[in-house]
N, C-alpha and C. Protein backbone atom coordinates (compact mmCIF):
# COMPACT_ATOMS: atom_id res chain seq x y z
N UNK A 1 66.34 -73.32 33.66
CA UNK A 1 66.11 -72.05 33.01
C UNK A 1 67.46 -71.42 32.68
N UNK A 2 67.68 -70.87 31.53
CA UNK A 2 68.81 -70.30 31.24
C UNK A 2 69.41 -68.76 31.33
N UNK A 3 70.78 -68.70 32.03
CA UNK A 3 70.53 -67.18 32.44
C UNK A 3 70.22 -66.24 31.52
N UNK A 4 69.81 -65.56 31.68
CA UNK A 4 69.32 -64.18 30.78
C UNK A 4 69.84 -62.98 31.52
N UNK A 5 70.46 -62.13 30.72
CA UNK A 5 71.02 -60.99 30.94
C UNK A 5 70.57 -60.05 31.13
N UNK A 6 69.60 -60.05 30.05
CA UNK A 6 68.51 -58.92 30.20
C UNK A 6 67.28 -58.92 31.40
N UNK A 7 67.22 -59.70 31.69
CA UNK A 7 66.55 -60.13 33.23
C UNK A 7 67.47 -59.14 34.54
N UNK A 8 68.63 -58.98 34.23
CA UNK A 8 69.24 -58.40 35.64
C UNK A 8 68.24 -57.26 36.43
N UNK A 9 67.81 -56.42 36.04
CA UNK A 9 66.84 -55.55 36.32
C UNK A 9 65.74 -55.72 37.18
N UNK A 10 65.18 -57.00 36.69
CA UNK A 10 63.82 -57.46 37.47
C UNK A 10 64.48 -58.34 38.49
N UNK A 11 65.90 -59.04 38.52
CA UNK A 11 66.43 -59.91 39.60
C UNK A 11 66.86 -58.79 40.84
N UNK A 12 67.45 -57.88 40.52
CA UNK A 12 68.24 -56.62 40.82
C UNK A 12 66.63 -55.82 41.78
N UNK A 13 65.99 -55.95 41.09
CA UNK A 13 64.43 -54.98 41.82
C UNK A 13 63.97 -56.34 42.78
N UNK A 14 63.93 -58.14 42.42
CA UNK A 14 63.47 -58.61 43.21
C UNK A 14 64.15 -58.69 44.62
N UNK A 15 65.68 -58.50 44.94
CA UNK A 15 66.86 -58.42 45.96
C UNK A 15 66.55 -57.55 46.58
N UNK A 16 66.32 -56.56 45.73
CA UNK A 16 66.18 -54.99 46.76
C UNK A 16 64.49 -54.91 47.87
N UNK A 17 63.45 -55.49 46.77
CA UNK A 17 62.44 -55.85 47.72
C UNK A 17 62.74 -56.91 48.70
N UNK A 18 63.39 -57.94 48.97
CA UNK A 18 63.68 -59.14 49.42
C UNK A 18 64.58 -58.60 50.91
N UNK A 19 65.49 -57.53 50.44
CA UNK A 19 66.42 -57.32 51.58
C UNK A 19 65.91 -55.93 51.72
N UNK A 20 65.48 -54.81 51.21
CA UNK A 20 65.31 -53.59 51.66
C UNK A 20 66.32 -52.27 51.42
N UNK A 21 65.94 -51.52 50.75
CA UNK A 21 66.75 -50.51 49.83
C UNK A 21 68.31 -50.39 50.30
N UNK A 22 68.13 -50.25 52.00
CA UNK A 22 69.53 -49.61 52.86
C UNK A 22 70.08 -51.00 53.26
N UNK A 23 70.05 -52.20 52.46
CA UNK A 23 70.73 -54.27 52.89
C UNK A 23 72.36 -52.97 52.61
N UNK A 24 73.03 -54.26 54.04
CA UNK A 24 73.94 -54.10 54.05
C UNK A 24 74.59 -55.29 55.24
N UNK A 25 75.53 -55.93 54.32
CA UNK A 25 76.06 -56.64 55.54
C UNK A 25 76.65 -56.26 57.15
N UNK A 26 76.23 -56.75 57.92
CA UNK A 26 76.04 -56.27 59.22
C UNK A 26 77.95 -56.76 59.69
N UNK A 27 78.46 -57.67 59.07
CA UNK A 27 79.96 -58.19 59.26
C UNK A 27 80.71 -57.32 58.81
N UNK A 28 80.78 -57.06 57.40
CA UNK A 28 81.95 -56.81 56.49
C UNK A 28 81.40 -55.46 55.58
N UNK A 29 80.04 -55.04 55.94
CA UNK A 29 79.51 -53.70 55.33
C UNK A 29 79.38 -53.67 53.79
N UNK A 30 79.62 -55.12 53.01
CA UNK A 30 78.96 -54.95 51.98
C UNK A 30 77.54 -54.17 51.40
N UNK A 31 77.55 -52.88 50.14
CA UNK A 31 75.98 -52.76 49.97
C UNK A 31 75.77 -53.06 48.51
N UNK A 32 76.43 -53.72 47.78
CA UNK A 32 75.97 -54.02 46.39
C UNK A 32 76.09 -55.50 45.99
N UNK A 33 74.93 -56.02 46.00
CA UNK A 33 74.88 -57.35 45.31
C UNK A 33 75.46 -57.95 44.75
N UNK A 34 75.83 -56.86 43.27
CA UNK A 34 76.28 -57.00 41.78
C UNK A 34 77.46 -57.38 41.98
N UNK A 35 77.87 -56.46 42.71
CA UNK A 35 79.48 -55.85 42.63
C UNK A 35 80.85 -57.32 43.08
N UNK A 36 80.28 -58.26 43.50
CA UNK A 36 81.40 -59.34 43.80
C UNK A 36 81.09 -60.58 43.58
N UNK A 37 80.14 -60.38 42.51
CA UNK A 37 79.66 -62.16 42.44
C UNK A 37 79.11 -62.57 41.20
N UNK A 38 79.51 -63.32 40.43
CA UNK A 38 78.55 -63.72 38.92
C UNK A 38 78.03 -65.03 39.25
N UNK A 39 77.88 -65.44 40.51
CA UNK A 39 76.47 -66.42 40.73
C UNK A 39 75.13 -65.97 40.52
N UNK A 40 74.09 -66.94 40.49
CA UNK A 40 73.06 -66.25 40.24
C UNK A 40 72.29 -66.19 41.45
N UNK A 41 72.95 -66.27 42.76
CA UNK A 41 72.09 -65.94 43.86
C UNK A 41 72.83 -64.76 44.45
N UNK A 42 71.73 -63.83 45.27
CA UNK A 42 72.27 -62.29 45.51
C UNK A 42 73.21 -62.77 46.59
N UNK A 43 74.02 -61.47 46.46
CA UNK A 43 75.22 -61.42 47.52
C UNK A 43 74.94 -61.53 49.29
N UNK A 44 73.78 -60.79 49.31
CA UNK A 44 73.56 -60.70 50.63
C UNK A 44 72.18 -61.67 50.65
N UNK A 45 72.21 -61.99 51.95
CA UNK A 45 70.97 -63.20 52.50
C UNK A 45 71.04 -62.62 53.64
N UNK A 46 69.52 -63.44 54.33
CA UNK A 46 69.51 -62.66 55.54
C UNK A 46 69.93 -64.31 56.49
N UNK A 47 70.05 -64.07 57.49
CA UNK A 47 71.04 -65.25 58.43
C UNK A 47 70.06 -65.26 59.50
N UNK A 48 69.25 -66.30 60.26
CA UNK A 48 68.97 -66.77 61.20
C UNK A 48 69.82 -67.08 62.45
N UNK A 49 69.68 -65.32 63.16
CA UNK A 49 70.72 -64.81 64.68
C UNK A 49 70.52 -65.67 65.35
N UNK A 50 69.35 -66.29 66.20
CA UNK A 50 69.07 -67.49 66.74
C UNK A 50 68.62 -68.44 66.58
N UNK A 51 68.95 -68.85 64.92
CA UNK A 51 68.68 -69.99 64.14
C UNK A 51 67.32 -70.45 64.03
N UNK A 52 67.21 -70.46 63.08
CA UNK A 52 65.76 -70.62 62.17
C UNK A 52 64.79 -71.56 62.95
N UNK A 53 65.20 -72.66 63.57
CA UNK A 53 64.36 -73.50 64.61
C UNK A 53 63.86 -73.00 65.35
N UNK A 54 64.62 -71.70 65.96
CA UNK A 54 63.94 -70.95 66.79
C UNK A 54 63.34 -69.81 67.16
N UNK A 55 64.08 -69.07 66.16
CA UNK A 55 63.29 -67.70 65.75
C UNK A 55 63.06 -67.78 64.40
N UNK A 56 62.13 -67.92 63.70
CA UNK A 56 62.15 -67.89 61.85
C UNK A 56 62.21 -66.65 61.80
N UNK A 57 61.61 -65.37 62.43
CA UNK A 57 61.40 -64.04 62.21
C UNK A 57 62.90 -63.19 62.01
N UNK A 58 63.28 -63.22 63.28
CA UNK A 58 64.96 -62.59 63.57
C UNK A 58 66.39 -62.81 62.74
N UNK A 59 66.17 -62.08 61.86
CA UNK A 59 67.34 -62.48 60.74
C UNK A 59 68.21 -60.98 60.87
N UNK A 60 69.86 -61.21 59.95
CA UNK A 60 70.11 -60.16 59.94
C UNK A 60 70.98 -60.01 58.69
N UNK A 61 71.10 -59.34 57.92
CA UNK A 61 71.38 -59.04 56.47
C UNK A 61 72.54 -59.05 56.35
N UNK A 62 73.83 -60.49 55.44
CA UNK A 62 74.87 -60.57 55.63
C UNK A 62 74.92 -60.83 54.08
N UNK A 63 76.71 -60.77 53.91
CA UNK A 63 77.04 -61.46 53.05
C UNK A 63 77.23 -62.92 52.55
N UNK A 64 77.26 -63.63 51.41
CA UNK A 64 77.37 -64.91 51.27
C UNK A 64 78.53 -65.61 52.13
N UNK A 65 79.96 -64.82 52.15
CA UNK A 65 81.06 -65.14 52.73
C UNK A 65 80.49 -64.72 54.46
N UNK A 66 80.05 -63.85 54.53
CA UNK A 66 79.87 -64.05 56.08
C UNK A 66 78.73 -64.99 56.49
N UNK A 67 77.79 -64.89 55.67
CA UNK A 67 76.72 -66.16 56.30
C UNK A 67 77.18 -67.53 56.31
N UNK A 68 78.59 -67.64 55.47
CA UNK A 68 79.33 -69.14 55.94
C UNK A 68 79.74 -69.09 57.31
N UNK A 69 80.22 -68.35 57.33
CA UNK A 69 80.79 -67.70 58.51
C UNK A 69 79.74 -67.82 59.65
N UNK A 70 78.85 -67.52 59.60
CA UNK A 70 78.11 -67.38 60.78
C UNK A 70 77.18 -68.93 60.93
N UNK A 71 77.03 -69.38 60.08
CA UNK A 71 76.60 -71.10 59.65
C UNK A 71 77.62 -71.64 60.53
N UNK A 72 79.08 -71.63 60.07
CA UNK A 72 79.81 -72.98 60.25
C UNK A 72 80.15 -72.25 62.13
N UNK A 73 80.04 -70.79 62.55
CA UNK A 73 80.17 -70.75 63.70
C UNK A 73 79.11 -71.36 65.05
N UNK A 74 77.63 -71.52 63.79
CA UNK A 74 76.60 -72.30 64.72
C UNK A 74 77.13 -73.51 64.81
N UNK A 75 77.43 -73.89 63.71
CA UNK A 75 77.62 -75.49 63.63
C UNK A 75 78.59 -75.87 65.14
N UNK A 76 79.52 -74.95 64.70
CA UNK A 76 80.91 -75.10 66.05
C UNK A 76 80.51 -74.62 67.46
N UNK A 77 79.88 -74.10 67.81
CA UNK A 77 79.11 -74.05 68.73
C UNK A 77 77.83 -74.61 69.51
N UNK A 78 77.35 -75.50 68.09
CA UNK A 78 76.56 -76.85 68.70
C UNK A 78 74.93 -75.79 69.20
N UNK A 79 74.66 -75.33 67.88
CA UNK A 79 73.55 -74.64 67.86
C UNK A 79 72.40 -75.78 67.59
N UNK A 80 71.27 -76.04 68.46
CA UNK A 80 70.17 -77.09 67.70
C UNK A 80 70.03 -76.54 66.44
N UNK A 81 69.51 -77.61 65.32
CA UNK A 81 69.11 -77.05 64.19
C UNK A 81 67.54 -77.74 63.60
N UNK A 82 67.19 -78.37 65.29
CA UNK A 82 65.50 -78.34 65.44
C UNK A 82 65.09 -77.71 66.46
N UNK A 83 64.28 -77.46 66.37
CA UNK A 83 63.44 -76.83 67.46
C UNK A 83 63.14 -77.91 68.66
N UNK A 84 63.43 -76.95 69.98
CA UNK A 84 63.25 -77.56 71.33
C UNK A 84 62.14 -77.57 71.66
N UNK A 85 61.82 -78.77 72.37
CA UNK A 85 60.76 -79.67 73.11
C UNK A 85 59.88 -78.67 73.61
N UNK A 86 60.88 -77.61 74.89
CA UNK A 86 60.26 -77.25 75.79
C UNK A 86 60.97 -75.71 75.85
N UNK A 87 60.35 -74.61 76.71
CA UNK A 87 60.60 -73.52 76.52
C UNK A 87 62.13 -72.92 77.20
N UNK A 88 62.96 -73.84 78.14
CA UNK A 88 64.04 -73.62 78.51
C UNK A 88 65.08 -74.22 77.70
N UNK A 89 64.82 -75.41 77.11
CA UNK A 89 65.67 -76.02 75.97
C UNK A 89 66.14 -74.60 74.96
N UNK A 90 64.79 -74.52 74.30
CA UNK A 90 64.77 -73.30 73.31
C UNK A 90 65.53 -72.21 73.67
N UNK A 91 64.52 -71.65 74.93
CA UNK A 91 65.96 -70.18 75.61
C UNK A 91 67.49 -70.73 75.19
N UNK A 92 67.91 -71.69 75.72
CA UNK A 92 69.22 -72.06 75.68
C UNK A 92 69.51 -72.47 74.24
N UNK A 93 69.34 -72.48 73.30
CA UNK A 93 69.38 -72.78 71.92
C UNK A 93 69.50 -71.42 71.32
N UNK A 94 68.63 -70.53 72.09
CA UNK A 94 68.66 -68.87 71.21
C UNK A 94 69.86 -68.16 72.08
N UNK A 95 70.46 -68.26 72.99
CA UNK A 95 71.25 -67.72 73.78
C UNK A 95 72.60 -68.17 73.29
N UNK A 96 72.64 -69.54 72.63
CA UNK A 96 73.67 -70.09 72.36
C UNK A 96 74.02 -69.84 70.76
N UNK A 97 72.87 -69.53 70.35
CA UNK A 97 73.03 -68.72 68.89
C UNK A 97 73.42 -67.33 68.78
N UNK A 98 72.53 -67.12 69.81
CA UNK A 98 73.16 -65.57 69.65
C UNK A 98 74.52 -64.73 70.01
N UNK A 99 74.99 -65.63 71.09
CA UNK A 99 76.50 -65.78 71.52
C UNK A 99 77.66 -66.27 70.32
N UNK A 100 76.67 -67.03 69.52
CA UNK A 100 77.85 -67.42 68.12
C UNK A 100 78.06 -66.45 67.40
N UNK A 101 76.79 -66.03 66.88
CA UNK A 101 76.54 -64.70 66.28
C UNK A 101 77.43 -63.47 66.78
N UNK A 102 77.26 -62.94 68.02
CA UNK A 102 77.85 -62.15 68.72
C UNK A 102 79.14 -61.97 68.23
N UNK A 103 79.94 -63.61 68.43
CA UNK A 103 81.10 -63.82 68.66
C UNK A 103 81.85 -63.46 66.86
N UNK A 104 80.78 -63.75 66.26
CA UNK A 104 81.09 -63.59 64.55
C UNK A 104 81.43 -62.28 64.42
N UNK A 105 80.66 -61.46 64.75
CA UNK A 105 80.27 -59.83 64.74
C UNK A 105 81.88 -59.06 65.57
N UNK A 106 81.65 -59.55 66.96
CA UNK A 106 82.71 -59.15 67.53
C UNK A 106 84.14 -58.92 66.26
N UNK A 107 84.21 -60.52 66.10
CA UNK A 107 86.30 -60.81 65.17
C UNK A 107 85.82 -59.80 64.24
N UNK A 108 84.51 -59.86 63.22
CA UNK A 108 84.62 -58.71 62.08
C UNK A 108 84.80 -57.11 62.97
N UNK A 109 84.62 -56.89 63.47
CA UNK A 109 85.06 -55.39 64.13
C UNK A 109 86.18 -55.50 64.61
N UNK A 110 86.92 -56.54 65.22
CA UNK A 110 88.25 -56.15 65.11
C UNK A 110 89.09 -56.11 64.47
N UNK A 111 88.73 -56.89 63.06
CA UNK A 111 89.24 -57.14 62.11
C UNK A 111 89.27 -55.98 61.42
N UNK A 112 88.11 -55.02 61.23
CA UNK A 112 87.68 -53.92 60.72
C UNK A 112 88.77 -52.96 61.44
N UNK A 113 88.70 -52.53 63.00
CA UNK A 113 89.76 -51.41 63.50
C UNK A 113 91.47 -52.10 63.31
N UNK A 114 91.42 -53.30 62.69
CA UNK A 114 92.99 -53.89 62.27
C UNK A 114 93.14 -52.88 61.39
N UNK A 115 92.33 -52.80 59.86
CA UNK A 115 92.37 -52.25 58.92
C UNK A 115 92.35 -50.47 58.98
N UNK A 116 91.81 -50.72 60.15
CA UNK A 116 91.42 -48.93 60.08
C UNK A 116 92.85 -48.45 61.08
N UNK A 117 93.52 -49.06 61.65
CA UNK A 117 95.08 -49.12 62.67
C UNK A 117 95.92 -48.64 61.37
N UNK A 118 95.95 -50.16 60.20
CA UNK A 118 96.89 -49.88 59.17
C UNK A 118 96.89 -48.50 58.03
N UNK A 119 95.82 -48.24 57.97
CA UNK A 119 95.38 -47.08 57.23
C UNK A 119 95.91 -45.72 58.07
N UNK A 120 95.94 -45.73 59.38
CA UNK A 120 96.07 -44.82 60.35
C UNK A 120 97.97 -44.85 59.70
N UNK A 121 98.41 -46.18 60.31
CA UNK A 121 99.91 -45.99 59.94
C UNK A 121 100.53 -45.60 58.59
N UNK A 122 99.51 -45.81 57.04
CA UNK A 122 100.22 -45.59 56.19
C UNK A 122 99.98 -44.10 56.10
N UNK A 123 98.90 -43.08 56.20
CA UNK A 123 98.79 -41.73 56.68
C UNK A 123 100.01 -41.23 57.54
N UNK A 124 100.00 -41.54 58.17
CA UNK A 124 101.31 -41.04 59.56
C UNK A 124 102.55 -41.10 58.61
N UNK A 125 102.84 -42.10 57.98
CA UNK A 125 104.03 -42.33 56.81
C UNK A 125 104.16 -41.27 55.89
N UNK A 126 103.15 -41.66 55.21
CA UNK A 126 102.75 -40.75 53.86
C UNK A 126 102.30 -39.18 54.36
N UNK A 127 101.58 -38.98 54.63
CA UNK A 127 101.05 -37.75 55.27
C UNK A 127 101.11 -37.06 56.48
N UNK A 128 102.42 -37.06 57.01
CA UNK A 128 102.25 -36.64 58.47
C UNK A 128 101.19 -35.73 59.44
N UNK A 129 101.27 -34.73 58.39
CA UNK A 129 100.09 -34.06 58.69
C UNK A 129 98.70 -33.77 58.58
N UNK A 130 98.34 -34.80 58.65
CA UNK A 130 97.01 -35.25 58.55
C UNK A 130 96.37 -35.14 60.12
N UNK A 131 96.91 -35.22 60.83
CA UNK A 131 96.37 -35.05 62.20
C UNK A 131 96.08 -33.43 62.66
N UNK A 132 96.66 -32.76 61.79
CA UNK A 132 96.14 -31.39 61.93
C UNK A 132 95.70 -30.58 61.00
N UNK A 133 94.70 -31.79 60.37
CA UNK A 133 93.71 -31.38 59.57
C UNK A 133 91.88 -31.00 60.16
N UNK A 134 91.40 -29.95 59.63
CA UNK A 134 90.22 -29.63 60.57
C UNK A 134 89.25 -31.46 60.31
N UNK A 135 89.69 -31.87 58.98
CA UNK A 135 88.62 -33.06 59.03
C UNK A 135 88.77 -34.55 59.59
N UNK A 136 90.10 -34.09 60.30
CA UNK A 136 90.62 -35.21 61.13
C UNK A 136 89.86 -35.16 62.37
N UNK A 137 89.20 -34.10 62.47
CA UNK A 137 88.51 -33.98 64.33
C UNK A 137 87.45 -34.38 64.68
N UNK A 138 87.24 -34.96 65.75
CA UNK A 138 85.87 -35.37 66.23
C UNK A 138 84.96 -34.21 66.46
């Protein structure tokens, strides 16, 4: 099928039903589809937290770049990617997913207060007084 342009609208309305008005990547806080990608699949997908073998239900709304991310961290962590025999196999399959997951989530937040450190320092540079601003306060 060939892309059509004029289609964006009804692709754009099918994403938003698919992920839910407030999708937002749970890693990196992406909220617009459009905005970083001229593939024709949406930006955000939802990611199987304790991998699809074992929970199909439990997903959580990421970006394309972070759902690699959270893929190749199952992979490296030696997540089953069938479903277990028996009900302690499984526990340990969702525990071990969700610890990957975790561990994904964790680096993006520190990665995130890296950025929010450097922003702090170019303020302090640029703006000294920004710290005794009323909208600087908790």
């Amino acid at each position: 099928m060939p892309y059509d342009p004029m289609d964006a609208a009804r692709r754009r309305h099918r994403r938003q039903q698919r992920l839910g008005p407030d999708a937002v990547c749970v890693t990196c806080g992406e909220r617009n589809p459009d905005k970083l990608t001229r593939i024709s699949r949406s930006l955000l997908e939802r990611h199987h937290a304790l991998g699809a073998a074992h929970d199909a239900q439990l997903t959580i709304v990421v970006c394309l770049n972070c759902h690699a991310r959270f893929s190749a961290a199952q992979q490296d962590d030696g997540v089953p990617l069938k479903p277990e025999d028996n009900l302690l196999e499984r526990g340990l399959a969702m525990m071990t997913a969700a610890g990957s997951s975790l561990k994904v989530m964790g680096d993006a937040f520190v990665e995130g207060a890296e950025r929010g450190r450097a922003i702090v320092r170019g303020l302090d540079k640029d703006f000294p007084e920004w710290r005794k601003r009323p909208w600087s306060r908790p």
